[in-house]
Protein backbone atom coordinates (compact mmCIF):
# COMPACT_ATOMS: atom_id res chain seq x y z
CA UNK A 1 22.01 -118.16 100.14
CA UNK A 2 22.23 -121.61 101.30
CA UNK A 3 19.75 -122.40 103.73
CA UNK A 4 21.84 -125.16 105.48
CA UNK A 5 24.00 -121.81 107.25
CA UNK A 6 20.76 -120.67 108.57
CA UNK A 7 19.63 -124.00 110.49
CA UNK A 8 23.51 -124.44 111.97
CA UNK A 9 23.71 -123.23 115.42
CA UNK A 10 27.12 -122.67 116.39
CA UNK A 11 26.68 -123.52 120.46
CA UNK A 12 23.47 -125.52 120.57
CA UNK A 13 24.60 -128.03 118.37
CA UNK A 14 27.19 -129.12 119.53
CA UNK A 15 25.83 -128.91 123.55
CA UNK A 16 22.74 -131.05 121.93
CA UNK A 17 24.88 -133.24 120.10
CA UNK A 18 26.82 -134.15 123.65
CA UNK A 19 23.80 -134.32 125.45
CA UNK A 20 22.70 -137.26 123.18
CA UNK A 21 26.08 -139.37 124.29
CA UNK A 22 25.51 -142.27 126.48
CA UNK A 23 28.33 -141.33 128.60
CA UNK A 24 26.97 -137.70 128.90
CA UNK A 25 23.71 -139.65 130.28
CA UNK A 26 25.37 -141.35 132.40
CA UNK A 27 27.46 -138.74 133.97
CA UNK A 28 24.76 -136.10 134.40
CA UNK A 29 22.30 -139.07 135.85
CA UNK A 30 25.35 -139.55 138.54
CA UNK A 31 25.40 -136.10 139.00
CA UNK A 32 21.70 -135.74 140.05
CA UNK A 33 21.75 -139.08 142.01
CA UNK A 34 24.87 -137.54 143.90
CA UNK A 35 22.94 -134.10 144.41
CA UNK A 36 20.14 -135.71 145.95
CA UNK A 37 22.19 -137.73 147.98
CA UNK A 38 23.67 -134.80 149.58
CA UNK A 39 20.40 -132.75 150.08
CA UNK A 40 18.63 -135.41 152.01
CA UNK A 41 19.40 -135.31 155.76
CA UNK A 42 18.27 -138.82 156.05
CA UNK A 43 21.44 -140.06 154.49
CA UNK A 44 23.69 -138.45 156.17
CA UNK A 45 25.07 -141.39 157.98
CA UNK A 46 26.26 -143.07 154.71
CA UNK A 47 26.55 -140.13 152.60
CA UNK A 48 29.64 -141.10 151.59
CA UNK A 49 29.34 -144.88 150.88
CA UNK A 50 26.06 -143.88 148.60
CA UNK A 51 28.26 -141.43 146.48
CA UNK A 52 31.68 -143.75 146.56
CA UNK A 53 28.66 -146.26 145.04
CA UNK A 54 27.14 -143.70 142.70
CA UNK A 55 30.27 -143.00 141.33
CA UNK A 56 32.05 -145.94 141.39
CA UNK A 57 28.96 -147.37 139.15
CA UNK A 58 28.79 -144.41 136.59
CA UNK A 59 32.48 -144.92 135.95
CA UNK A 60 32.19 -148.86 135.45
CA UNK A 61 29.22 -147.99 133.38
CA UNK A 62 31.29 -145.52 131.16
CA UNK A 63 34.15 -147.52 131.46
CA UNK A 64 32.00 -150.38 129.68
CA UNK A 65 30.70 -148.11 126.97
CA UNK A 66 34.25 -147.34 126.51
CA UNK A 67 34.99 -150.93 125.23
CA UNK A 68 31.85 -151.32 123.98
CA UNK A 69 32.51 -148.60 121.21
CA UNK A 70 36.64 -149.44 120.86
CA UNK A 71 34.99 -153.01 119.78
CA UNK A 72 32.31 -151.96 117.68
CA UNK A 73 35.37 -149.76 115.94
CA UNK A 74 38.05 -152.25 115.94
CA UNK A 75 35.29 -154.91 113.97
CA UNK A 76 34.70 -152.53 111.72
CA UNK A 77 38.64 -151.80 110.78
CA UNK A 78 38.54 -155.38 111.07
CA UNK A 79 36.26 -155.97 108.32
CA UNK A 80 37.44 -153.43 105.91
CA UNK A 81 40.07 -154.74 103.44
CA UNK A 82 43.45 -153.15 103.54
CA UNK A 83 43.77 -149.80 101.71
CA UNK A 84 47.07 -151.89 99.29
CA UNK A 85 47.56 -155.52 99.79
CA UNK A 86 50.33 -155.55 97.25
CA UNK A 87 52.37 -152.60 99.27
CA UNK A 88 51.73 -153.91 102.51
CA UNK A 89 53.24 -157.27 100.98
CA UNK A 90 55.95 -155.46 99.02
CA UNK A 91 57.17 -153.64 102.60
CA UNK A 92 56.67 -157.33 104.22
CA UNK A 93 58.94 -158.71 101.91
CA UNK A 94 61.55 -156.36 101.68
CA UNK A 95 61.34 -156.25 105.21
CA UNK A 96 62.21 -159.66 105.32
CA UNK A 97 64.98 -159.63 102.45
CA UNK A 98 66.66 -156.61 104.96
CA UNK A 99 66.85 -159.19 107.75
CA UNK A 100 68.39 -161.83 106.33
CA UNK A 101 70.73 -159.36 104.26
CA UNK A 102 72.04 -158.61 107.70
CA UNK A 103 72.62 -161.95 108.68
CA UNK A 104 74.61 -163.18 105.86
């Protein structure tokens, strides 16, 4: 049997593997901060300026690690070399021989 089936763990995985995203962090550390907010009495007078603060931040702080990752992905496509340089080129060029077939 391959031991690699027995170590897999259908529901924990994948829960662990979210739970190690930085937006996951982020979004459960809002939650808490949010929580406490509303179980302390003290702050009941700007409850809701604390958790239109809390929240607004977590977003803009997801939001960020948003771009963050589209740019670390986009450099990356960026730096890998075209799967065919010579079809691209062929569908440039006969993309171009179209157009001015058309106008003449």
């Amino acid at each position: 049997m391959n031991d690699e089936k027995w170590l897999r763990r259908p529901v924990i995985d994948p829960l662990l593997l979210a739970l190690r995203s930085r937006r996951v962090m982020v979004a459960l550390s809002a939650l808490l901060v949010g929580a406490l907010t509303l179980a302390l009495p003290e702050l009941a007078a700007v409850r809701g300026e604390l958790l239109t603060l809390v929240i607004t931040l977590a977003l803009a702080v997801i939001g960020g690690y948003s771009v963050e990752d589209a740019a670390r992905a986009g450099r990356e496509r960026a730096a890998q070399p075209p799967e065919d340089l010579r079809e691209l080129i062929k569908d440039a060029l006969a993309g171009l021989v179209d157009e001015v077939g058309k106008k003449a």
